[in-house]
Protein backbone atom coordinates (compact mmCIF):
# COMPACT_ATOMS: atom_id res chain seq x y z
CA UNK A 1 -3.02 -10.31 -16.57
CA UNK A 2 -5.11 -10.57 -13.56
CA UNK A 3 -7.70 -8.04 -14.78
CA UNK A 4 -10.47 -11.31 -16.06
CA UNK A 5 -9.74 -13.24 -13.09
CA UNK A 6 -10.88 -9.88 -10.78
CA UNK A 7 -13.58 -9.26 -13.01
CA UNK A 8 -14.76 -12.57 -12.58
CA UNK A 9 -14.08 -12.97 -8.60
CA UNK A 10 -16.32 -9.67 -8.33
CA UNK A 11 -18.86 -11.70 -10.26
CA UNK A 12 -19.00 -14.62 -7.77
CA UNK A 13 -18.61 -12.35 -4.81
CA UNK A 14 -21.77 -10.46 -5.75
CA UNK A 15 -23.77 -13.57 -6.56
CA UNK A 16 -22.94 -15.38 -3.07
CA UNK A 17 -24.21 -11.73 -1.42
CA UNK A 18 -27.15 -11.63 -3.31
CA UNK A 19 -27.92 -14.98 -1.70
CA UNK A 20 -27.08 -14.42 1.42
CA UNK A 21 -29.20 -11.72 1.47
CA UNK A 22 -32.13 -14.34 0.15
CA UNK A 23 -30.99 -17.01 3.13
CA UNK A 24 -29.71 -14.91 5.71
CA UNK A 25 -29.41 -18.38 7.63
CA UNK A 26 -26.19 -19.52 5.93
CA UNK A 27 -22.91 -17.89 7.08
CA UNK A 28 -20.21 -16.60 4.68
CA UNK A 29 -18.51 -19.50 4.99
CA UNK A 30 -21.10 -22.45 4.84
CA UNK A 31 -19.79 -24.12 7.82
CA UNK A 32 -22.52 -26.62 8.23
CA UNK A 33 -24.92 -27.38 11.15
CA UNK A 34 -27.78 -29.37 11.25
CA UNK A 35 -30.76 -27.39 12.72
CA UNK A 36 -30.33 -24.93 9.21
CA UNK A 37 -30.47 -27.27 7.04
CA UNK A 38 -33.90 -29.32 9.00
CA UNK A 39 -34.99 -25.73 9.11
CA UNK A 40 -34.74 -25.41 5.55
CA UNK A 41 -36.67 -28.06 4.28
CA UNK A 42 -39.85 -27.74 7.00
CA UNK A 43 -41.42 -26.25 4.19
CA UNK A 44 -41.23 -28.55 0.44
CA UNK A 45 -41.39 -25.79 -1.47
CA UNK A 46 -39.38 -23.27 0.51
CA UNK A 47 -36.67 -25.93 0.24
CA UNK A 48 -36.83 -27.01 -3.28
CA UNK A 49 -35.84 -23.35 -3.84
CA UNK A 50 -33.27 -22.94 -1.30
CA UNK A 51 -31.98 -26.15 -2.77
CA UNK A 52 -31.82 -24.31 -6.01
CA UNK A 53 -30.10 -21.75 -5.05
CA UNK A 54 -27.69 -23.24 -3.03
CA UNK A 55 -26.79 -25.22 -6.64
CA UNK A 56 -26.97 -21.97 -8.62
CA UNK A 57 -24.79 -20.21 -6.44
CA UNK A 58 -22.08 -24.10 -6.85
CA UNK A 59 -22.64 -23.55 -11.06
CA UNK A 60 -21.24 -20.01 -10.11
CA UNK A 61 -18.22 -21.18 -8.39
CA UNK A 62 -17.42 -23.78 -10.20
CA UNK A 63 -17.17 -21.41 -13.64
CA UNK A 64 -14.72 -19.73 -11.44
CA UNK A 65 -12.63 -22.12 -10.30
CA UNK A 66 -12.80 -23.27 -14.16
CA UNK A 67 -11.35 -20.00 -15.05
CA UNK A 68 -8.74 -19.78 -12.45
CA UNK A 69 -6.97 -23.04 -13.51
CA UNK A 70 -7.30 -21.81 -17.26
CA UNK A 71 -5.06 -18.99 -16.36
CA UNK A 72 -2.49 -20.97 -14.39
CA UNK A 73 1.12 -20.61 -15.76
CA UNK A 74 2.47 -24.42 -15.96
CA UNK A 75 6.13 -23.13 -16.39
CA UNK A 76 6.59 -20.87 -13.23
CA UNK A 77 5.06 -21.87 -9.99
CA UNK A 78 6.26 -18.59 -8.19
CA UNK A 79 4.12 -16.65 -10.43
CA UNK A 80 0.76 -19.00 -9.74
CA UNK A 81 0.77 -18.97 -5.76
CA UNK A 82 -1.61 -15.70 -6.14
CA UNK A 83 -3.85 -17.50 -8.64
CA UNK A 84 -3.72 -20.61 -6.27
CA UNK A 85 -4.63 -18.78 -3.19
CA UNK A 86 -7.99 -18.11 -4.77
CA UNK A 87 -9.08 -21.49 -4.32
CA UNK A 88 -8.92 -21.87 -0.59
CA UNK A 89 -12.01 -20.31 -0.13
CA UNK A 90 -13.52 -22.23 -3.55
CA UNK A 91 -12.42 -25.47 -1.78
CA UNK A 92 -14.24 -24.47 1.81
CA UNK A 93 -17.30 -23.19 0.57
CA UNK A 94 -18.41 -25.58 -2.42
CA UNK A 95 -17.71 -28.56 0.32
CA UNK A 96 -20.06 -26.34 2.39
CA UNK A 97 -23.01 -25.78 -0.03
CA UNK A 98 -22.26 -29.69 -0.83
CA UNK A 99 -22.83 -31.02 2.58
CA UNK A 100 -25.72 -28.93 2.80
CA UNK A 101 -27.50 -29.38 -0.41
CA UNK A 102 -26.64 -33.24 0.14
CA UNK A 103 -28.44 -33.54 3.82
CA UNK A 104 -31.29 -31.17 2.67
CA UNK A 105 -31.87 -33.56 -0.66
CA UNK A 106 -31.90 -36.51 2.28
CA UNK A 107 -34.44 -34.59 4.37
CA UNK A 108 -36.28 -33.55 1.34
CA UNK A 109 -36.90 -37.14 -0.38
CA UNK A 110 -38.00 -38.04 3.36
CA UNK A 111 -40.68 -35.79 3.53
CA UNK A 112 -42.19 -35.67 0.07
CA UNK A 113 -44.19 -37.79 -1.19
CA UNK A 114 -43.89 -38.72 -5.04
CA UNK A 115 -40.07 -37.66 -4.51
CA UNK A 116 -39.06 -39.85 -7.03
CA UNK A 117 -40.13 -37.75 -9.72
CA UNK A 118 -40.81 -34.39 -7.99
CA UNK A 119 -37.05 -33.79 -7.12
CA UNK A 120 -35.59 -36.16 -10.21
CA UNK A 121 -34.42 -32.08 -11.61
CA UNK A 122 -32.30 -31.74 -8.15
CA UNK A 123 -31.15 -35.26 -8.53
CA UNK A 124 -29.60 -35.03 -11.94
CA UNK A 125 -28.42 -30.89 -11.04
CA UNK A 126 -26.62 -32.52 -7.83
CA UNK A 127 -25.02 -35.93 -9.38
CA UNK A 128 -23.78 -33.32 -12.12
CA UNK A 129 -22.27 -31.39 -9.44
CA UNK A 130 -20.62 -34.24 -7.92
CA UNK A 131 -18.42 -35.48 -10.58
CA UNK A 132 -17.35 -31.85 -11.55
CA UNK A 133 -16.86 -31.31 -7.53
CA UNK A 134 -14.84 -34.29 -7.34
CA UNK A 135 -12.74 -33.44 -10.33
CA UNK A 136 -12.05 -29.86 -8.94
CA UNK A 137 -10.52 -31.30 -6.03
CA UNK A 138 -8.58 -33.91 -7.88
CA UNK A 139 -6.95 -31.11 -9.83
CA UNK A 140 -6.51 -29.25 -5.95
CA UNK A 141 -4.68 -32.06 -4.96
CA UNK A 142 -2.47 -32.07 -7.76
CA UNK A 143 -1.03 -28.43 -6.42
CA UNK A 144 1.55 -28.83 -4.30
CA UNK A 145 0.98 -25.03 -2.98
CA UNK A 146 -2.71 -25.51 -1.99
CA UNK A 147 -2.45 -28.85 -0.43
CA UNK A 148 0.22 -26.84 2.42
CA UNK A 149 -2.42 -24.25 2.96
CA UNK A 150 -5.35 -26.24 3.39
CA UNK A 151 -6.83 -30.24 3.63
CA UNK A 152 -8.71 -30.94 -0.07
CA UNK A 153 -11.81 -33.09 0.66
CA UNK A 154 -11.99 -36.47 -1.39
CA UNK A 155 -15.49 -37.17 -2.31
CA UNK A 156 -16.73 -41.19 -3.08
CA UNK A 157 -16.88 -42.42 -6.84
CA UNK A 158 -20.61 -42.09 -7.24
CA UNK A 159 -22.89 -39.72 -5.89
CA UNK A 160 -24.31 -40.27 -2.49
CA UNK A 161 -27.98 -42.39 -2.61
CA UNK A 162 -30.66 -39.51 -1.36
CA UNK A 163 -33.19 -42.47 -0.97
CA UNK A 164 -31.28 -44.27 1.54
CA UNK A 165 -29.32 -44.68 4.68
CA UNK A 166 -25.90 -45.55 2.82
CA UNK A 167 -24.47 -41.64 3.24
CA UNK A 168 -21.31 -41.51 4.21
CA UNK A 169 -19.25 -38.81 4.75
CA UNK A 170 -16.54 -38.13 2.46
CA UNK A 171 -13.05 -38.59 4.33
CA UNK A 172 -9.95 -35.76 3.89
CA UNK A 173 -7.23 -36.65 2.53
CA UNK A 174 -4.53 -38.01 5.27
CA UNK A 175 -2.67 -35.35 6.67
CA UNK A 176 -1.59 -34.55 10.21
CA UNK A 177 -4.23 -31.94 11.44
CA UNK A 178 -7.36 -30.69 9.63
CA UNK A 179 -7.07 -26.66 9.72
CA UNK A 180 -6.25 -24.61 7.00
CA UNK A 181 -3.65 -21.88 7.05
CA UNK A 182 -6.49 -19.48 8.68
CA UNK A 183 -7.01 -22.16 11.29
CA UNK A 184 -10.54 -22.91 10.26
CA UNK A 185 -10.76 -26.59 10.12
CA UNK A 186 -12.47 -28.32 7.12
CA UNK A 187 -15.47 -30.00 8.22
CA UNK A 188 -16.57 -33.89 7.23
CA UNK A 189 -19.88 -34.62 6.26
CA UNK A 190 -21.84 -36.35 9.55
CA UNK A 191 -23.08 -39.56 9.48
CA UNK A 192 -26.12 -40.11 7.75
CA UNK A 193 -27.23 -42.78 10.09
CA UNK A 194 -28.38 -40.75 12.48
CA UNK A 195 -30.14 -38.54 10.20
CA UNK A 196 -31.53 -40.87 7.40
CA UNK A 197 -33.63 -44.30 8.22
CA UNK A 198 -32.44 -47.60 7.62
CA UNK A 199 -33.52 -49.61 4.33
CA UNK A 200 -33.05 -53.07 2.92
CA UNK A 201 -29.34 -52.70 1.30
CA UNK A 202 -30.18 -56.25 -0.62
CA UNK A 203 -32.86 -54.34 -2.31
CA UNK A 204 -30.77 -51.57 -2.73
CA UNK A 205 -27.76 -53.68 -4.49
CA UNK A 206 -30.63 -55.54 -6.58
CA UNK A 207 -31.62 -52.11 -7.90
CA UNK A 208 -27.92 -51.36 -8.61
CA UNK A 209 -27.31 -54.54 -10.26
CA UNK A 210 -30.53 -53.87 -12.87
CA UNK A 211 -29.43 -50.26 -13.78
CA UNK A 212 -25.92 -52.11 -14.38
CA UNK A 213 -27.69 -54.25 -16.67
CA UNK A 214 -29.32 -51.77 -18.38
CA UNK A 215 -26.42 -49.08 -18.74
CA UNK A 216 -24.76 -52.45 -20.74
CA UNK A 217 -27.60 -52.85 -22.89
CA UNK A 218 -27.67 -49.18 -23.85
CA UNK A 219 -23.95 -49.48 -24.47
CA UNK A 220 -24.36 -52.97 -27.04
CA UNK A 221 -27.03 -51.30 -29.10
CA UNK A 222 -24.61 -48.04 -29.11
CA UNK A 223 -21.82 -49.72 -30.07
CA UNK A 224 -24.13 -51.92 -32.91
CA UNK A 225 -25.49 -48.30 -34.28
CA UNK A 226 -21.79 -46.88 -34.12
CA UNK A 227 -20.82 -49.94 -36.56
CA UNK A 228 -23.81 -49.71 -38.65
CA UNK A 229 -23.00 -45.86 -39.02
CA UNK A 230 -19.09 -46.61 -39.78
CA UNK A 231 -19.99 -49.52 -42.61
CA UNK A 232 -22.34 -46.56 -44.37
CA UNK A 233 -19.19 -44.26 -43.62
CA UNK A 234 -17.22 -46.68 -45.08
CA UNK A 235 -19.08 -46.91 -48.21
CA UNK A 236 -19.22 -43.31 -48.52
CA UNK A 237 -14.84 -43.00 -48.51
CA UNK A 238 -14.65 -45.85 -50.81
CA UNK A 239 -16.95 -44.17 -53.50
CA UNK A 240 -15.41 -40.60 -52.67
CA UNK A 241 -11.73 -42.37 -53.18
CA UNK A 242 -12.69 -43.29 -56.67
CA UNK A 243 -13.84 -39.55 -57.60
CA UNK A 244 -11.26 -38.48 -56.03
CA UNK A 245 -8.36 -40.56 -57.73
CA UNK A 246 -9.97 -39.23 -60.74
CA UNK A 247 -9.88 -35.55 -59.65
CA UNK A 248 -6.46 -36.30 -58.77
CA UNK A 249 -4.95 -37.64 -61.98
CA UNK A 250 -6.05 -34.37 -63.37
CA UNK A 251 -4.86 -32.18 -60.52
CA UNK A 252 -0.97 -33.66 -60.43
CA UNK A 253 -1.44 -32.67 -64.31
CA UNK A 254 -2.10 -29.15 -63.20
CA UNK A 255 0.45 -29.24 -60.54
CA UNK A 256 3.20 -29.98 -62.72
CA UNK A 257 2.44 -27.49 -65.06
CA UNK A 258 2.17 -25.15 -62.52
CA UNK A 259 5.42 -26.43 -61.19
CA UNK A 260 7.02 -25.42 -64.63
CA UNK A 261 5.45 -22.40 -64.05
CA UNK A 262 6.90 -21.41 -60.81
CA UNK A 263 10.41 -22.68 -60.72
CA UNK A 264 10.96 -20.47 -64.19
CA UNK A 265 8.73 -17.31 -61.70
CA UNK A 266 11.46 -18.28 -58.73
CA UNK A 267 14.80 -18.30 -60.62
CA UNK A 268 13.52 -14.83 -62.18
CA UNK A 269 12.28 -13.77 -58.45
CA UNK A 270 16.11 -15.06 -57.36
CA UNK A 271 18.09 -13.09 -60.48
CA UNK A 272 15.67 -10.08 -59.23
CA UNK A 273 16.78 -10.17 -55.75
CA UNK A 274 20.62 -10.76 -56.29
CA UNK A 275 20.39 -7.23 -58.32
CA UNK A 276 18.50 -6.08 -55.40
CA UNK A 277 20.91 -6.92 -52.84
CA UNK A 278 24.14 -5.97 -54.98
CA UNK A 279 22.29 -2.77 -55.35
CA UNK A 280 21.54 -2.31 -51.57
CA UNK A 281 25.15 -3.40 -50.65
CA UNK A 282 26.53 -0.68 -53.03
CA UNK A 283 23.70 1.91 -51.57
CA UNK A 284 24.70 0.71 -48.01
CA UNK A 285 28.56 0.82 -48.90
CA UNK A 286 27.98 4.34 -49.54
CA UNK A 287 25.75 4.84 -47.01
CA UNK A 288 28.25 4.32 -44.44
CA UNK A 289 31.21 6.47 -45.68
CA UNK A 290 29.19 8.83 -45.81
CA UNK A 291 28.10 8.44 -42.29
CA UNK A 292 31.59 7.93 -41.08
CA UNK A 293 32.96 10.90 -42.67
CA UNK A 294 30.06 13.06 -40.93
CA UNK A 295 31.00 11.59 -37.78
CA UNK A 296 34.50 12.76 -38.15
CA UNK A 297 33.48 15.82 -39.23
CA UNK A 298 31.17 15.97 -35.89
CA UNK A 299 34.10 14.75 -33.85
CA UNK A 300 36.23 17.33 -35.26
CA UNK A 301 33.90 20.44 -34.09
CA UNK A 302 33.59 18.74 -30.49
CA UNK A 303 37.96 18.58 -29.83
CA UNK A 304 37.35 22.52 -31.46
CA UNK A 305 34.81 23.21 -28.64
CA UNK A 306 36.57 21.41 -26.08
CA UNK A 307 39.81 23.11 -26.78
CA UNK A 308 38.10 26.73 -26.85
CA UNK A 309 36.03 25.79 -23.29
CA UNK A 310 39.54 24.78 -22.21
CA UNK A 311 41.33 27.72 -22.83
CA UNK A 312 38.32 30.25 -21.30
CA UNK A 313 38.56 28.15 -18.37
CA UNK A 314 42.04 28.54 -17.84
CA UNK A 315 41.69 32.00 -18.36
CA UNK A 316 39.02 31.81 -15.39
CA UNK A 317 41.52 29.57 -13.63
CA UNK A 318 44.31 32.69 -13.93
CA UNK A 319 41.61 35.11 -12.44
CA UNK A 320 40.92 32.47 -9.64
CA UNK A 321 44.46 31.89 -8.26
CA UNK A 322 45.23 36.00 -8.91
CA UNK A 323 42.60 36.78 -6.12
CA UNK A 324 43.32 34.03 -4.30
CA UNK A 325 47.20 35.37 -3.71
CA UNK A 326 45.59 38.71 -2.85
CA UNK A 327 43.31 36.88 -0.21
CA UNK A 328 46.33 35.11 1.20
CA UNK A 329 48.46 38.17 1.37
CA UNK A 330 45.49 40.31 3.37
CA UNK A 331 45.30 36.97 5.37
CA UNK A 332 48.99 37.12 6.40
CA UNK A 333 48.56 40.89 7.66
CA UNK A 334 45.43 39.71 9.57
CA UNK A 335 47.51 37.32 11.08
CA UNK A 336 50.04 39.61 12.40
CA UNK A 337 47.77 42.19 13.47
CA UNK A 338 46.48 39.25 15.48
CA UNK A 339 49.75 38.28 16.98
CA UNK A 340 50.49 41.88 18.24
CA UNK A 341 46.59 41.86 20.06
CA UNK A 342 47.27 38.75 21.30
CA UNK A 343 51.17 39.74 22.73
CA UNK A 344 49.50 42.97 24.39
CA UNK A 345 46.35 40.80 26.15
CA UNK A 346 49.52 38.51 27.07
CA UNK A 347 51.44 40.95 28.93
CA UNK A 348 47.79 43.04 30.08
CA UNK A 349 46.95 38.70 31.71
CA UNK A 350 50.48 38.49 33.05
CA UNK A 351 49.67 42.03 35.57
CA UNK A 352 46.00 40.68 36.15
CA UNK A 353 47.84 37.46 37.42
CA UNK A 354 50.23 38.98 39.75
CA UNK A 355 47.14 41.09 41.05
CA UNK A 356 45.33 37.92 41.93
CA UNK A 357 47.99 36.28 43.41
CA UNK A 358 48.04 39.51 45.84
CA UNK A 359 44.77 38.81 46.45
CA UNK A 360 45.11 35.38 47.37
CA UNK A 361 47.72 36.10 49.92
CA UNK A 362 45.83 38.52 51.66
CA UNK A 363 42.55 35.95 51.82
CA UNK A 364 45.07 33.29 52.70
CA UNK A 365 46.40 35.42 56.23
CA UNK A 366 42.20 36.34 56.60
CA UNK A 367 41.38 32.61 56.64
CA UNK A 368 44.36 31.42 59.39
CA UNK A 369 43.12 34.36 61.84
CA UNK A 370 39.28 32.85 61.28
CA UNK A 371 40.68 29.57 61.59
CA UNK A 372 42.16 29.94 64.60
CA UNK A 373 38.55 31.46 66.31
CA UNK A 374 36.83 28.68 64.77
CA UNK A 375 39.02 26.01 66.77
CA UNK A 376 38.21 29.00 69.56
CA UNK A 377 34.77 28.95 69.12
CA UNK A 378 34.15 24.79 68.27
CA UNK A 379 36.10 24.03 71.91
CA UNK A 380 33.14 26.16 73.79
CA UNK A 381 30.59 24.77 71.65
CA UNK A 382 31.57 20.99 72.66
CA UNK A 383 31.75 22.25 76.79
CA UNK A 384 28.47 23.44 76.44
CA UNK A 385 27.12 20.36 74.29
CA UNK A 386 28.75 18.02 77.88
CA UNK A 387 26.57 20.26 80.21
CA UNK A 388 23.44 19.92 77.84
CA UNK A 389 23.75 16.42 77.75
CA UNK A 390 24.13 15.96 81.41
CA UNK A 391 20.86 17.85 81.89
CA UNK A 392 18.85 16.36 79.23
CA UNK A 393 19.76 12.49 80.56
CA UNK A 394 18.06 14.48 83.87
CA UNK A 395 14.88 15.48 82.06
CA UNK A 396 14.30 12.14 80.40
CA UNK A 397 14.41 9.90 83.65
CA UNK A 398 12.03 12.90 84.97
CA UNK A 399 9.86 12.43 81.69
CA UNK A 400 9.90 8.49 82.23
CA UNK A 401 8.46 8.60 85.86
CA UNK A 402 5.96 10.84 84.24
CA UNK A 403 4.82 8.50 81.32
CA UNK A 404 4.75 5.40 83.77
CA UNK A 405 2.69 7.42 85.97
CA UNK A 406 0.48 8.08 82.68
CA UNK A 407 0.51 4.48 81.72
CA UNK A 408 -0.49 3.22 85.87
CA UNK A 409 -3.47 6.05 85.38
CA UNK A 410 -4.61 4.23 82.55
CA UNK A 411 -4.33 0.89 83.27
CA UNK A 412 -6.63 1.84 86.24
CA UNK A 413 -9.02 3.40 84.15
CA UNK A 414 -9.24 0.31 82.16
CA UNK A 415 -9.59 -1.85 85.49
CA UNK A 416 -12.66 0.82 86.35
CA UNK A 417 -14.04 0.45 82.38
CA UNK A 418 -14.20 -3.69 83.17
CA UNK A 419 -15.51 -3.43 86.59
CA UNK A 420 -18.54 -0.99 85.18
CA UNK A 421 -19.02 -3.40 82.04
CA UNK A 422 -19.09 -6.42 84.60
CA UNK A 423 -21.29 -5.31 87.28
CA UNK A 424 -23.73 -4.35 84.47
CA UNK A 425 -23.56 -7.35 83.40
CA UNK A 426 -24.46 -8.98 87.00
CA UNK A 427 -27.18 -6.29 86.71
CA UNK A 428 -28.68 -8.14 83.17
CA UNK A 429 -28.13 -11.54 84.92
CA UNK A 430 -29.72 -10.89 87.87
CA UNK A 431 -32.75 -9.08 85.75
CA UNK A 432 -32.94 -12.10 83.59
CA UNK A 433 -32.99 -14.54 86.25
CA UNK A 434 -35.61 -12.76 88.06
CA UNK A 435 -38.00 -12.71 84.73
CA UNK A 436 -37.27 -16.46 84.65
CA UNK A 437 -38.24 -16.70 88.09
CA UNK A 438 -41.34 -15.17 87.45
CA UNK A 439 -42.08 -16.65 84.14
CA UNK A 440 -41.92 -19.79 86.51
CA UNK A 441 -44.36 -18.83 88.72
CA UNK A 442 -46.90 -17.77 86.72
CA UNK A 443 -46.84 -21.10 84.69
CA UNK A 444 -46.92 -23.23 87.57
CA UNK A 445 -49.42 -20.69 89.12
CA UNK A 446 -51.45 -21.31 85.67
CA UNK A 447 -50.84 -25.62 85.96
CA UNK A 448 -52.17 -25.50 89.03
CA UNK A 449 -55.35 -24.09 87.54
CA UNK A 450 -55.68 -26.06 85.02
CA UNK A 451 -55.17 -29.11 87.70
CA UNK A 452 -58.02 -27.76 89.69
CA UNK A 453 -60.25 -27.47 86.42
């Protein structure tokens, strides 16, 4: 029944679009670039509650992807690939609003001050999110189905330190090529040294090593309270034992008189339901010859009906071949009458013939008298095609004296064209050399002036 998983897909899908109508910023997919989420945190408190969001919208998916694996079918694999194909987008996008929410925490605790305590809400929110992120994609990797479609991101064992430089983006699992089956790869978180500023990792492990200390502490006084709590426990049992052995004593002597009690109720129940079932194998004996001899009786009418359908239809059968005899017999006499048309159109195609081949005769004596004019007629025509050869070969050599005549004419005309083109040339020459000449003059007129000056 896919009906709850729908109904809750529609869910999701209408939460991430109410978002993305709040953050227009972030595309369907949450592929992840840098200048959004710097963008996004410009403002503290404009990114505390994009930061919210973004986690809101993570809770969201993750009660999703909770519900899709409670409905898988662990017998038949077939059945789950629909079920299973639901997650490829679950796996894309919460990596998505991870790396995001994870870089914009960084930039965040970078900018505020008093971080420590201001964001400590986002801190726990996220490090929650990481361990139930991390487990969702262990239980990804597990399916044989999704791992083919798509590359399931490994996150590291503890959540990433939003104080520090130490980010490092979580590697994908080894496979050959990073696309999934829609040919979108699946992006790895950057480096966080080139977004995040370097700090003193010996204070850093020092810090580590305290909480460490600490966490054990907690877990010796938990463990002393836990034994403290099970000696008062065991206290408790041993006191409710004795009341208890008491209560029993007097219980097993109820029991076995109520024992008496029922195995003299269950061998009357059992003489009670032999006569019951003697009574209803008698009943059911009966039952059944009577059925049986209504079934004969049934079977009987039916071979009655049968035989009477029979009999009208071989009646109806008599009727059938009757006209069928008289059908043949008109058929014959339609076939004769046919054979005596068909003799008379014989002998009426037989005259026809012999008038055609009288025909043919007479065409045949037509065609050797126009034969022999057309051998008449075809020996003129080739005398006259000799004489109209002879005086065409005279008109062509005429007709090529004429066209190298032409072609002399305008070769000279071309001659004429150059001469005109060159003697105007001369003309510009001589023009140009005579403007030099006097361009000459007047300068050396205008020296000389400037000499005497």
């Amino acid at each position: 029944n896919y009906s709850v998983l729908i109904r809750a897909y529609i869910n999701f899908l209408l939460a991430k679009l109410e978002y993305h109508r709040l953050h227009p910023e972030f595309n369907g997919m949450f592929d992840y670039k840098e200048y959004v989420s710097l963008r996004g945190t410009n403002d503290p408190n404009e990114g505390y509650e994009t930061i919210g969001d973004l986690m809101s919208l993570q809770d969201r998916l993750d009660e999703f992807q909770k519900l899709v694996f409670l409905n898988l079918q662990p017998a038949s694999n077939n059945n789950n690939e629909c079920r299973i194909a639901a997650l490829v987008p679950l796996v894309e996008e919460s990596y998505g609003i991870y790396k995001f929410a994870t870089h914009m925490l960084i930039a965040m605790h970078q900018r505020v001050d008093g971080a420590e305590q201001a964001l400590e809400p986002l801190r726990k929110r996220y490090n929650s999110q990481h361990y139930a992120l991390r487990k969702f994609y262990y239980e990804c990797s597990n399916l044989r189905y999704l791992t083919s479609l798509i590359n399931v991101p490994r996150l590291p064992q503890h959540p990433v330190n939003l104080f520090g430089d130490d980010f490092v983006p979580s590697p994908i699992t080894d496979r050959d090529g990073s696309t999934d089956g829609r040919g979108a790869s699946v992006p790895a978180l950057p480096d966080a040294s080139r977004s995040t500023p370097t700090i003193d990792m010996e204070a850093e492990r020092r810090a580590a090593e305290t909480l460490h200390r600490k966490q054990e502490e907690e877990q010796r006084q938990q463990q002393i309270l836990i034994q403290q709590q099970i000696e008062v426990r065991r206290r408790h049992e041993e006191e409710e034992q004795q009341r208890q052995v008491a209560i029993q004593q007097q219980m097993e002597q109820q029991r076995m008189e109520q024992q008496r009690q029922l195995e003299e109720q269950q061998r009357m129940y059992e003489e009670q339901q032999r006569q019951q079932k003697q009574r209803e194998q008698e009943q059911l004996v009966k039952l059944q010859q009577e059925q049986m001899q209504r079934q004969v009786q049934g079977r009987m009418q039916e071979l009655e009906q049968q035989i009477l359908l029979m009999q009208g239809q071989h009646e109806r059968d008599q009727l059938t071949v009757d006209q069928y005899n008289k059908r043949v017999a008109a058929l014959e006499d339609q076939i004769r009458q046919q054979q005596q048309f068909q003799q008379q159109q014989d002998a009426s195609k037989d005259e026809l013939i012999r008038q055609l081949q009288e025909q043919i005769e007479q065409w045949r004596q037509k065609y050797e008298t126009l034969a022999k004019l057309y051998a008449q007629l075809r020996q003129e025509h080739l005398d006259l095609l000799g004489k109209f050869k002879q005086a065409n070969l005279k008109a062509n050599s005429a007709a090529e004296v004429m066209s190298k005549m032409d072609k002399l004419q305008g070769d000279m005309r071309n001659k004429n064209m150059e001469l005109a083109d060159m003697m105007r040339e001369r003309d510009r020459a001589m023009a140009d050399l005579q403007r030099l000449e006097n361009s000459r003059a007047d300068d050396l007129e205008r020296l000389r002036r400037d000499l005497k000056d």
